[in-house]
Structure formats: structure tokens, C-alpha cells
C-alpha atoms as a PDB file:
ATOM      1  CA  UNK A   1      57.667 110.232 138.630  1.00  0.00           C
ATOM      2  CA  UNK A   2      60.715 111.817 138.489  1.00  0.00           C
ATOM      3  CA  UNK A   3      62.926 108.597 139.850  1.00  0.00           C
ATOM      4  CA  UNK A   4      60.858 106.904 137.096  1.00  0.00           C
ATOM      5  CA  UNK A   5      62.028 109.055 134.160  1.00  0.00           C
ATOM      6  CA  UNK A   6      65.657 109.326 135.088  1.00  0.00           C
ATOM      7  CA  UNK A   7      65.136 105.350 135.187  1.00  0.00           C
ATOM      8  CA  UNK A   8      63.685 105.335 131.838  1.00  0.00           C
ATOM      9  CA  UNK A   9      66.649 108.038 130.041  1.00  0.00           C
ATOM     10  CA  UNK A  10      69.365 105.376 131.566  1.00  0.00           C
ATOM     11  CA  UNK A  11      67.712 102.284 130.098  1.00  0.00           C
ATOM     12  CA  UNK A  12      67.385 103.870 126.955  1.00  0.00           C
ATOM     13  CA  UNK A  13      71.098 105.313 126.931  1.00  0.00           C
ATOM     14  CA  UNK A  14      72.324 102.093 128.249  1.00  0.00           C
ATOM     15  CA  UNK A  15      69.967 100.616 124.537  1.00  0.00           C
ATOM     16  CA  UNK A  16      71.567 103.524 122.086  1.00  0.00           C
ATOM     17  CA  UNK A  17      74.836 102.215 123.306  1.00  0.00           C
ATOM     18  CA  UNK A  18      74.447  98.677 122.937  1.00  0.00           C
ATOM     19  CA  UNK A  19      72.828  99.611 119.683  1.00  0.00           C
ATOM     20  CA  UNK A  20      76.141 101.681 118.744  1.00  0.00           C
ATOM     21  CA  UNK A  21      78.402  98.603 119.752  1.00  0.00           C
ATOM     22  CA  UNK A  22      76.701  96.229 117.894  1.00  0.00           C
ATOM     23  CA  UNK A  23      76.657  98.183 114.988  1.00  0.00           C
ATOM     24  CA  UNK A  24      80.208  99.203 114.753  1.00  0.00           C
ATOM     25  CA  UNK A  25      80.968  95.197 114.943  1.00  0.00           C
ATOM     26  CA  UNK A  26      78.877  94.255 112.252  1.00  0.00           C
ATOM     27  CA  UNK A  27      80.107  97.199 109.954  1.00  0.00           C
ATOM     28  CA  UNK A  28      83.393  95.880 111.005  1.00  0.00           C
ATOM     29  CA  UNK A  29      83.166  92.256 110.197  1.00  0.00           C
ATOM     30  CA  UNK A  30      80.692  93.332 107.483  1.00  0.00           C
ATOM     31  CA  UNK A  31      83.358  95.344 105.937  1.00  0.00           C
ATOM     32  CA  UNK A  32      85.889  92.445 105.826  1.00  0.00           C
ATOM     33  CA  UNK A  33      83.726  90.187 104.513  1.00  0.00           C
ATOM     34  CA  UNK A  34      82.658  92.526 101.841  1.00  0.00           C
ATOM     35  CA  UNK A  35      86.055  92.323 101.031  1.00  0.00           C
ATOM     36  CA  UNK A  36      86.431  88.682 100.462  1.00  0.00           C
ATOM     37  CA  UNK A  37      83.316  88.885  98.418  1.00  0.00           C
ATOM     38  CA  UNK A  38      85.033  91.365  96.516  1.00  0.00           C
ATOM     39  CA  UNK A  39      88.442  89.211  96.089  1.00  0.00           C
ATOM     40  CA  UNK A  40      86.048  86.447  94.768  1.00  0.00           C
ATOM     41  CA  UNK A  41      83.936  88.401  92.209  1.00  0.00           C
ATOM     42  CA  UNK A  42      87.756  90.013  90.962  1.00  0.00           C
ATOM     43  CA  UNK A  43      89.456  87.308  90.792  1.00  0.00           C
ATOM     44  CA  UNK A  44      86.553  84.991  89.216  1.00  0.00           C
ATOM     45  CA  UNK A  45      86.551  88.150  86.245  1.00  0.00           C
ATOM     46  CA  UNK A  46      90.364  88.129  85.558  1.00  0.00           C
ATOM     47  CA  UNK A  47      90.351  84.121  85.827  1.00  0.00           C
ATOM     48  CA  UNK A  48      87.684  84.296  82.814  1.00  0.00           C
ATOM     49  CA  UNK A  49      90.052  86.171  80.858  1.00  0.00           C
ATOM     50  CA  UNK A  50      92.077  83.368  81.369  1.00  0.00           C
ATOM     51  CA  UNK A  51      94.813  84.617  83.502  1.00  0.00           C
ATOM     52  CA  UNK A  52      95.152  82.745  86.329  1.00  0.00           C
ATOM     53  CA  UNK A  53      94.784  84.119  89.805  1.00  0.00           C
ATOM     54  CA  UNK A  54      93.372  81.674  92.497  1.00  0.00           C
ATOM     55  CA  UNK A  55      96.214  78.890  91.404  1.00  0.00           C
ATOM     56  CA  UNK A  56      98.870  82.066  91.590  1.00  0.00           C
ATOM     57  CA  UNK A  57      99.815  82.807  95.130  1.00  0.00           C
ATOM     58  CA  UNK A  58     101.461  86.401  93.803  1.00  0.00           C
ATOM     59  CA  UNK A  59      98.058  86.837  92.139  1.00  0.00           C
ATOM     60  CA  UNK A  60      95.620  85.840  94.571  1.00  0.00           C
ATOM     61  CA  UNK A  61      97.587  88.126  97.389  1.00  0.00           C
ATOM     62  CA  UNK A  62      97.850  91.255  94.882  1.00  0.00           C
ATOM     63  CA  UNK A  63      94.237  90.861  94.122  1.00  0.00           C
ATOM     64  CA  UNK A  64      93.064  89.992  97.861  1.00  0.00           C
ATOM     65  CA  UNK A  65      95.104  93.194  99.113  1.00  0.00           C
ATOM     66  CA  UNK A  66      93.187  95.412  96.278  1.00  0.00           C
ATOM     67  CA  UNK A  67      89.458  94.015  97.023  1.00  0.00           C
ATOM     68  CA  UNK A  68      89.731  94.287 100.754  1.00  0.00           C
ATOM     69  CA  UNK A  69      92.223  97.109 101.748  1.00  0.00           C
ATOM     70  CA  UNK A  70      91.197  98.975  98.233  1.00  0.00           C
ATOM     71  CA  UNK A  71      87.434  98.043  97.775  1.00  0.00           C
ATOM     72  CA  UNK A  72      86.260  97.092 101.010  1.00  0.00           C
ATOM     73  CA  UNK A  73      88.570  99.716 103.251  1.00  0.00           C
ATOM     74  CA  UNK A  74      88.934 102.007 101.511  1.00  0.00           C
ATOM     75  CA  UNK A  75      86.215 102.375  99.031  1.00  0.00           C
ATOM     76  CA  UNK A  76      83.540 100.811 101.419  1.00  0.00           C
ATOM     77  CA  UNK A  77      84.632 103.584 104.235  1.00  0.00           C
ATOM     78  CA  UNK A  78      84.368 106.978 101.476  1.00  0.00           C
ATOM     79  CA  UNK A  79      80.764 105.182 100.739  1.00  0.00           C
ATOM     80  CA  UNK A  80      79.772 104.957 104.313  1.00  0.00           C
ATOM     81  CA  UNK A  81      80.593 108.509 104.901  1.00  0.00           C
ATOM     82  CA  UNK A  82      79.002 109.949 101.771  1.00  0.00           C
ATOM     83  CA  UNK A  83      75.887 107.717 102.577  1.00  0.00           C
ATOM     84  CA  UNK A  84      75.883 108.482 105.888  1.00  0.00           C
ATOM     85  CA  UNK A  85      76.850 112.599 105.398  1.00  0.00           C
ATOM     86  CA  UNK A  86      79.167 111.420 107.984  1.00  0.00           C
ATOM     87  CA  UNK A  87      82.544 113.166 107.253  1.00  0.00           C
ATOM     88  CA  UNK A  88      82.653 114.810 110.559  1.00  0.00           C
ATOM     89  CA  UNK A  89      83.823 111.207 111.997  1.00  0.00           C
ATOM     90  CA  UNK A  90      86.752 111.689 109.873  1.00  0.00           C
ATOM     91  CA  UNK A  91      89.785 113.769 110.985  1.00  0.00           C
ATOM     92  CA  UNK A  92      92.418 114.074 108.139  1.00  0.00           C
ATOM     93  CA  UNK A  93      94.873 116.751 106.864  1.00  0.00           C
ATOM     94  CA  UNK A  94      98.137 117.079 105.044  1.00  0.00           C
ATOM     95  CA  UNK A  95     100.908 116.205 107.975  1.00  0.00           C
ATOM     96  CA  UNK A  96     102.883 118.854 109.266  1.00  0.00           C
ATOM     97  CA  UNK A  97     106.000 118.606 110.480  1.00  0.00           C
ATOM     98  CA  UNK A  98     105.185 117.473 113.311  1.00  0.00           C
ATOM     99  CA  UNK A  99     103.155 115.037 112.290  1.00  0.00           C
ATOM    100  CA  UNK A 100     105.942 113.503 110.223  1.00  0.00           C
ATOM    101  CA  UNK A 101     108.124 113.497 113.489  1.00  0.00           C
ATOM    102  CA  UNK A 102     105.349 111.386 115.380  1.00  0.00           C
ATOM    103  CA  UNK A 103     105.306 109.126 112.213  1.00  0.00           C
ATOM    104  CA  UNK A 104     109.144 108.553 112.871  1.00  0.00           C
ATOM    105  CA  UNK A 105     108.882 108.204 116.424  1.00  0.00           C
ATOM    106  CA  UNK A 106     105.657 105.914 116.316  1.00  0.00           C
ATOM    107  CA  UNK A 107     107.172 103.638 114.219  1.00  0.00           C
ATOM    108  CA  UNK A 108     110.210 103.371 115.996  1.00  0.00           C
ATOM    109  CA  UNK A 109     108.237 102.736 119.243  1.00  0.00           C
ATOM    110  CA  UNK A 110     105.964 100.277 117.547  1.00  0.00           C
ATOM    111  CA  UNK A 111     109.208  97.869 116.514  1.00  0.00           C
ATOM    112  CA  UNK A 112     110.465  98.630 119.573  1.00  0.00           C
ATOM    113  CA  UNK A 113     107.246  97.308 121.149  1.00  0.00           C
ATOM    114  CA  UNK A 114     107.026  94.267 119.011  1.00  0.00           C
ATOM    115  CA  UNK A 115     110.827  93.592 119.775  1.00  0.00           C
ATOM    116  CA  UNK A 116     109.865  93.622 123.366  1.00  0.00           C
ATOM    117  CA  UNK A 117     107.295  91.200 122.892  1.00  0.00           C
ATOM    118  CA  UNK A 118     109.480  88.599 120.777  1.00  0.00           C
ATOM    119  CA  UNK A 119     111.807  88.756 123.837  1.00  0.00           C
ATOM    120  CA  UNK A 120     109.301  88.062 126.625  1.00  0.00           C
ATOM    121  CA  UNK A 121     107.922  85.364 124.428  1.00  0.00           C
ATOM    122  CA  UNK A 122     111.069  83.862 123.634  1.00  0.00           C
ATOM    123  CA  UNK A 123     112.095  83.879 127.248  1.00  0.00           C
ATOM    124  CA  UNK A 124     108.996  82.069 128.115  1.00  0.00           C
ATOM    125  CA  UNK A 125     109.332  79.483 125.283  1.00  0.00           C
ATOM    126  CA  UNK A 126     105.961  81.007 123.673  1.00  0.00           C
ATOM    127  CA  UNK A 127     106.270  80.812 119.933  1.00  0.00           C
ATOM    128  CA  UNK A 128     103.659  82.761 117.987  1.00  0.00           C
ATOM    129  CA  UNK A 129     101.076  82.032 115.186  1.00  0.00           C
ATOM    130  CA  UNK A 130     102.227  82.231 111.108  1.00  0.00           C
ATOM    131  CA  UNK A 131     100.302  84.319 108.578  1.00  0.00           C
ATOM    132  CA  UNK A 132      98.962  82.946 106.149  1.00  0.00           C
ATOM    133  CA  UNK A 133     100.614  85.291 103.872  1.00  0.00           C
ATOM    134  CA  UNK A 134     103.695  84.916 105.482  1.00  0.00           C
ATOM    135  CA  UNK A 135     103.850  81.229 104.939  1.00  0.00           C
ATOM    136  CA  UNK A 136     102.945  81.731 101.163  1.00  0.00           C
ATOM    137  CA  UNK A 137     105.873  84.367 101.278  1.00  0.00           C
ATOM    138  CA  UNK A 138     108.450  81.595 102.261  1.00  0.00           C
ATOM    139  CA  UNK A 139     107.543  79.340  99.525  1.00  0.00           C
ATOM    140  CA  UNK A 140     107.837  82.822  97.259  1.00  0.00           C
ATOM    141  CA  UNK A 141     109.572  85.094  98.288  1.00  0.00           C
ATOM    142  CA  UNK A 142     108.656  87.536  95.343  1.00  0.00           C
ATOM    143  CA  UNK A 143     105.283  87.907  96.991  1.00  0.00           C
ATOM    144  CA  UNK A 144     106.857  89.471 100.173  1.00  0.00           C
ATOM    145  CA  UNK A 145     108.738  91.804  98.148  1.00  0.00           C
ATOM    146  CA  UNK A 146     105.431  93.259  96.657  1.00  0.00           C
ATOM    147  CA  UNK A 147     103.894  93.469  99.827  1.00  0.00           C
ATOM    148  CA  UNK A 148     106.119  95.853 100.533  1.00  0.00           C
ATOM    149  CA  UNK A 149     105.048  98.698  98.442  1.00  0.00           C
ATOM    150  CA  UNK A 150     101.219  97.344  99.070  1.00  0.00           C
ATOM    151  CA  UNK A 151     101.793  98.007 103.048  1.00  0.00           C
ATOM    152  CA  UNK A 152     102.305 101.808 102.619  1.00  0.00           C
ATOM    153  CA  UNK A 153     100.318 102.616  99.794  1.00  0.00           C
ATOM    154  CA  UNK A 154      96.899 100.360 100.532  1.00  0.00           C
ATOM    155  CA  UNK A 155      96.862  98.467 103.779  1.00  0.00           C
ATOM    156  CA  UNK A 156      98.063 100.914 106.250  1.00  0.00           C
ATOM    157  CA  UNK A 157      95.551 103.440 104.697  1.00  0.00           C
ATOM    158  CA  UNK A 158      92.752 101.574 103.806  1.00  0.00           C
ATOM    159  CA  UNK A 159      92.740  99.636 107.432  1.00  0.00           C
ATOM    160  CA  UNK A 160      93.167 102.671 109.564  1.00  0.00           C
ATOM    161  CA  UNK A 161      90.580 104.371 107.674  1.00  0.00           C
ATOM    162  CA  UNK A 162      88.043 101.783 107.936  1.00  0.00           C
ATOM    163  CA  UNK A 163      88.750 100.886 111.669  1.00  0.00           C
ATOM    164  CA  UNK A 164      90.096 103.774 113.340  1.00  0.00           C
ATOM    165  CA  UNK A 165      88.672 106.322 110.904  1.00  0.00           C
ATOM    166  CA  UNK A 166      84.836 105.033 110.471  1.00  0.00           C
ATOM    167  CA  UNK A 167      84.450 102.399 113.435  1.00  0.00           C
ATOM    168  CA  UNK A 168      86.597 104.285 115.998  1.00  0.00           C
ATOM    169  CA  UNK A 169      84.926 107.295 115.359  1.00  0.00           C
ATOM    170  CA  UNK A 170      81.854 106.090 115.524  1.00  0.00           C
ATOM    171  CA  UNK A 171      82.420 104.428 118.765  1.00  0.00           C
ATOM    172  CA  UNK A 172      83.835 107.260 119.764  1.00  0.00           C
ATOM    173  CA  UNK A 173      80.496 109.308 120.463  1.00  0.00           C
ATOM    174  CA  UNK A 174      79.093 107.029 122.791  1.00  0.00           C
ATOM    175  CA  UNK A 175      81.933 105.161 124.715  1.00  0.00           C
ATOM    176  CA  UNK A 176      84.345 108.258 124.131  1.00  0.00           C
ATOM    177  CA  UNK A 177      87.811 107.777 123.453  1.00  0.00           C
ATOM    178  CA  UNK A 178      89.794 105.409 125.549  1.00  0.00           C
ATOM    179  CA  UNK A 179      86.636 102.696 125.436  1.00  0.00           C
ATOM    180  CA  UNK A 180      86.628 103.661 121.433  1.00  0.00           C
ATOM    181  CA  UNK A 181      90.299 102.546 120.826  1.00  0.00           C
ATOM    182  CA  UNK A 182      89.586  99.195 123.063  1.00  0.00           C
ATOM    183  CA  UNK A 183      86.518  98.137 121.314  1.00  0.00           C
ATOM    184  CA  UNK A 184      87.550  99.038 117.889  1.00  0.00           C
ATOM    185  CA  UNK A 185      91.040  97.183 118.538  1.00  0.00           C
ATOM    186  CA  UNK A 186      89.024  94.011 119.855  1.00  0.00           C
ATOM    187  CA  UNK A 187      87.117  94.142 116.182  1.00  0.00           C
ATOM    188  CA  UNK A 188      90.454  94.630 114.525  1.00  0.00           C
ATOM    189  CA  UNK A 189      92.554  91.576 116.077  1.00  0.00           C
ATOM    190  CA  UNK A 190      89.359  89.135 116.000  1.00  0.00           C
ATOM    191  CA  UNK A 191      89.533  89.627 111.748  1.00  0.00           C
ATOM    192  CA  UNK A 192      92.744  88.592 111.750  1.00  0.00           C
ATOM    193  CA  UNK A 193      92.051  84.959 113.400  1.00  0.00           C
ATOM    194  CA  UNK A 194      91.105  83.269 109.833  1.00  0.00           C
ATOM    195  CA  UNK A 195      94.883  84.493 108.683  1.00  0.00           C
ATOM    196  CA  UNK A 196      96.714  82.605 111.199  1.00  0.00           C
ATOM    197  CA  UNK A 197      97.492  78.896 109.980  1.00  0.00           C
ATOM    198  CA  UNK A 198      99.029  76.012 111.388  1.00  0.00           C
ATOM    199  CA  UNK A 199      99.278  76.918 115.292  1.00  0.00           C
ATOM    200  CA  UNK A 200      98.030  75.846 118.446  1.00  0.00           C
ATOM    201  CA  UNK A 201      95.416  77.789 120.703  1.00  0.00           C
ATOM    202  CA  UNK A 202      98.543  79.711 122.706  1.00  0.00           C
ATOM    203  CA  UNK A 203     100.517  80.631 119.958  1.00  0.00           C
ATOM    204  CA  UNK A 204      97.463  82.209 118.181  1.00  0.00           C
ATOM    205  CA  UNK A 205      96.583  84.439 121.429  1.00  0.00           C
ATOM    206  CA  UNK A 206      99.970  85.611 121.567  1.00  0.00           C
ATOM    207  CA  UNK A 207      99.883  86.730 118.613  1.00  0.00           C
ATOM    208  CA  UNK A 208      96.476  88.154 118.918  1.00  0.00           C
ATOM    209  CA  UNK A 209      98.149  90.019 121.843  1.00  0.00           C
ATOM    210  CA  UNK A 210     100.501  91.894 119.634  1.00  0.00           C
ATOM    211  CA  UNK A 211      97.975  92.683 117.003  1.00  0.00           C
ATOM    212  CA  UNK A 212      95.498  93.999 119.956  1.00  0.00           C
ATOM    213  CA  UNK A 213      98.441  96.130 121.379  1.00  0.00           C
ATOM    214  CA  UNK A 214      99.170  97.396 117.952  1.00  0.00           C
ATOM    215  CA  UNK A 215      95.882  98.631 117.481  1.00  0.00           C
ATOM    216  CA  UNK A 216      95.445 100.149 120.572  1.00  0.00           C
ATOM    217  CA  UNK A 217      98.370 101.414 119.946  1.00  0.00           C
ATOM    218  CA  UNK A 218      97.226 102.661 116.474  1.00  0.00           C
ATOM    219  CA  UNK A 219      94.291 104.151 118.178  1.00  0.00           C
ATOM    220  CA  UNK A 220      95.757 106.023 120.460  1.00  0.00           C
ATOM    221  CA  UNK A 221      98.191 107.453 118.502  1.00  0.00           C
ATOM    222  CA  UNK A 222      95.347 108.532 116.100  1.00  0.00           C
ATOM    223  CA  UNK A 223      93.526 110.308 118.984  1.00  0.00           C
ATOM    224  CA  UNK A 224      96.398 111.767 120.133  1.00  0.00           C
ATOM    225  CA  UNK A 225      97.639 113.606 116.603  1.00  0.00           C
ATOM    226  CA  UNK A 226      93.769 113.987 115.606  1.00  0.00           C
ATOM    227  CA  UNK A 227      95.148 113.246 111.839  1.00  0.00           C
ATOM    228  CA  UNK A 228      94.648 110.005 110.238  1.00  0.00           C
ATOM    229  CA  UNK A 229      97.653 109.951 107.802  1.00  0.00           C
ATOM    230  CA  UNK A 230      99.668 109.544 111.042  1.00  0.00           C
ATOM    231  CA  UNK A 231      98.802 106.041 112.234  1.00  0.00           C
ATOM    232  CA  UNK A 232      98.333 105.161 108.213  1.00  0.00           C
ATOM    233  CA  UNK A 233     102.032 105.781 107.954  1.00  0.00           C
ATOM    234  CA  UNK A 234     102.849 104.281 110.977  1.00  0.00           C
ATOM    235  CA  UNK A 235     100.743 100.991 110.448  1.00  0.00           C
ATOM    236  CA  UNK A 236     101.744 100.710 106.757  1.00  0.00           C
ATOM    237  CA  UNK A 237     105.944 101.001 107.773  1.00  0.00           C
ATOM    238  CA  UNK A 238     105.275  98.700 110.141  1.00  0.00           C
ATOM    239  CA  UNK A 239     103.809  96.118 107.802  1.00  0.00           C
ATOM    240  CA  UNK A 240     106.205  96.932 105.357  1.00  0.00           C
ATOM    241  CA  UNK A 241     109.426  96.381 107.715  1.00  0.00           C
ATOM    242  CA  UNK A 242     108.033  92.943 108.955  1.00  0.00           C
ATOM    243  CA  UNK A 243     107.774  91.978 104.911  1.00  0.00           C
ATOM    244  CA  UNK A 244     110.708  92.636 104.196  1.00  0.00           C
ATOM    245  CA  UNK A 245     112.396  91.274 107.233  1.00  0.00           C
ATOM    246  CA  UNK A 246     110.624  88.145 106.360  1.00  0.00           C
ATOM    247  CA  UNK A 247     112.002  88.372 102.709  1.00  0.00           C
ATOM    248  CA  UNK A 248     115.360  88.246 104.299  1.00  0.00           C
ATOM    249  CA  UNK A 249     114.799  84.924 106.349  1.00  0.00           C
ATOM    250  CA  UNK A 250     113.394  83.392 103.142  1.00  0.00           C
ATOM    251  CA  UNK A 251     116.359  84.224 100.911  1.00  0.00           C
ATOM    252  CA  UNK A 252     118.618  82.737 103.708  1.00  0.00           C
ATOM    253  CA  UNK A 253     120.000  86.269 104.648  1.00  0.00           C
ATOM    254  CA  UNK A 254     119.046  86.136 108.573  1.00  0.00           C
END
């Protein structure tokens, strides 16, 4: 009897876990297609005030960036947790200085990591997938140079809220940390497959390769400060330094 009950708490743990997985994934894709729904219904409302937004490729990425890092991410994640009375998933506070240091340092590491991998790629004659936004970018350049701003102030923050804040921490309490930061960084790379254009089948997993390994990255370094703003920073520097480094190519300066 006893043998049978132990039996029937590990099936049922083994269910509340599944449960929790499949959950977190559907919030997660759930949450970035609530942002595309989002870009639609905004930019279908300033298009019938007859400004144009999905012919504009300045427009359509300053409104995409707003309805899913601003609506979706961001707002969508403060809803959750209000719904929810979940705020205990969420660990955020104003950075000390030493929190400011790790910014500094994890961003250094993290170009320092993605320089490694543009090395070992190159060496191996791998090339790597475009983003879509990227390619838009090279035909105008002016869009790169607002993404700039963008990176720090809504996509750094609104991403590492929704998947490191909400789904991470979710994960967290059943698969604890480490298999937290690798499930939620699976969930992050897989929504960025519909932004790569143009590519074969390698070059796309290479560069899903960086974008799991910045996540993880992301992750960890978010468990390891316990403070949100820290990976935010990070992520949004990041984004910011490979805009404008791509602004430079497409002016001809590198």
C-alpha cells in the first residue's frame, strides 16, 4: 500500500510538471503572438487615420517593437502577475553598485561571446541567418538608428521580463534553476525562427545557437544577481551595439 502511494505522488509530480512545462510554452508563444495581434490592431488604427504604417518599414518596426516588447512583454507580463497575485516570481530592485559593475562586465562578456562565435563560424565557413529587421535596416538605415534607443528602453526590458521574469520564474518552482534557464531559453530562441529570412537550414541553427547561448546566458546571469534590471541592461546594450554596428556596414563605414 505504501509502494502503491509513493507510486501514485511520483506520477502525479511527474503530471504537475509536465503541466508546468506546457504551460510556460504556451504563455510563451501565447505572449508573442499576442503581440503580433497587437501590432495588427495598432497599426490597422493609425493606418485609418491615414498615416501609413504597414507600407513604412520605419513605421511598421516602431510600431511592431511597441505592441510586442511594450504591449505584449511588458504590459502582458504586469497583467499576468496582477491576475495571477504572482509578484513573488518577480525579483527586481534599483541596481546597486554592484549590480551596475555586472551590467558592465556582462555585456562585455556577452560581445566577447558572440565575437567568439563569429570566429569559429567563420573558420568553419558557416555563415549565419539575417534578421528580418536587419535586412530592412540595410535598405534604411534610419530604422537601425532608432532601434537603438528602442533596445535599451523596450526590448531588453520588456523581453527579459516576460521570459526570464514570468516564464523563468515560473519554471523555476518545479524544474529549479539550471533546468529553468534551459527550458525558458529553448522558448526564447524558437520565437525568433519567423525573424530569420532568406537562409538555409544551417545558417538558421547557427544562429539559433547564439540566440540559445545568449539566453542562457541571460538566465543565468539573472539567477545569479537575483535582480532583473541586470540582464535587461545587459540584453538591451547588446541589441543596441549590434544596431548600430549594423548602421555602420550600411552607411559603408565598416
Amino acid at each position: 500500500m505504501s509502494e502503491r502511494s509513493a507510486n501514485e505522488r511520483s506520477a502525479g509530480g511527474t503530471r504537475a510538471t509536465l503541466d508546468t512545462l506546457v504551460a510556460a510554452a504556451a504563455l510563451a508563444f501565447g505572449g508573442y503572438a499576442m503581440g503580433n495581434l497587437a501590432l495588427i490592431l495598432i497599426a490597422s488604427l493609425v493606418e485609418a487615420v491615414g498615416v501609413s504604417v504597414f507600407g513604412n518599414p520605419l513605421r511598421a518596426q516602431i510600431v511592431g517593437t511597441i505592441a510586442i516588447q511594450g504591449v505584449a512583454f511588458l504590459g502582458g507580463s504586469l497583467a499576468f502577475l496582477a491576475a495571477a497575485e504572482r509578484w513573488d516570481l518577480l525579483r527586481v530592485r534599483v541596481p546597486s553598485a554592484r549590480d551596475l559593475g555586472l551590467v558592465v562586465v556582462g555585456y562585455l562578456l556577452l560581445m566577447g561571446s558572440f565575437y567568439a562565435f563569429t570566429v569559429v563560424y567563420g573558420y568553419f565557413d558557416v555563415s549565419l541567418a539575417e534578421s528580418g529587421v536587419i535586412a530592412a535596416g540595410r535598405e534604411n538605415p534610419t530604422l537601425l538608428l532608432v532601434l537603438i534607443p528602442l533596445s535599451v528602453l523596450l526590448v531588453g526590458p520588456g523581453e527579459e521580463l516576460f521570459y526570464r521574469g514570468v516564464v523563468q520564474g515560473w519554471l523555476r518552482e518545479s524544474f529549479g534553476p539550471v533546468g529553468a534557464i534551459v527550458a525558458a531559453s529553448v522558448l526564447f530562441a524558437s520565437i525568433h525562427v519567423p525573424g530569420l529570412v532568406g537562409s538555409s537550414g544551417l545558417a538558421v541553427l547557427a544562429t539559433l545557437a547564439i540566440i540559445g547561448f545568449l539566453a542562457l546566458y541571460l538566465g543565468a546571469l539573472y539567477e545569479y544577481t537575483g535582480n532583473l534590471v541586470v540582464p535587461a541592461l545587459v540584453h538591451g546594450l547588446y541589441n543596441a551595439t549590434q544596431f548600430a554596428l549594423a548602421y555602420v556596414q550600411a552607411t559603408g563605414g565598416a
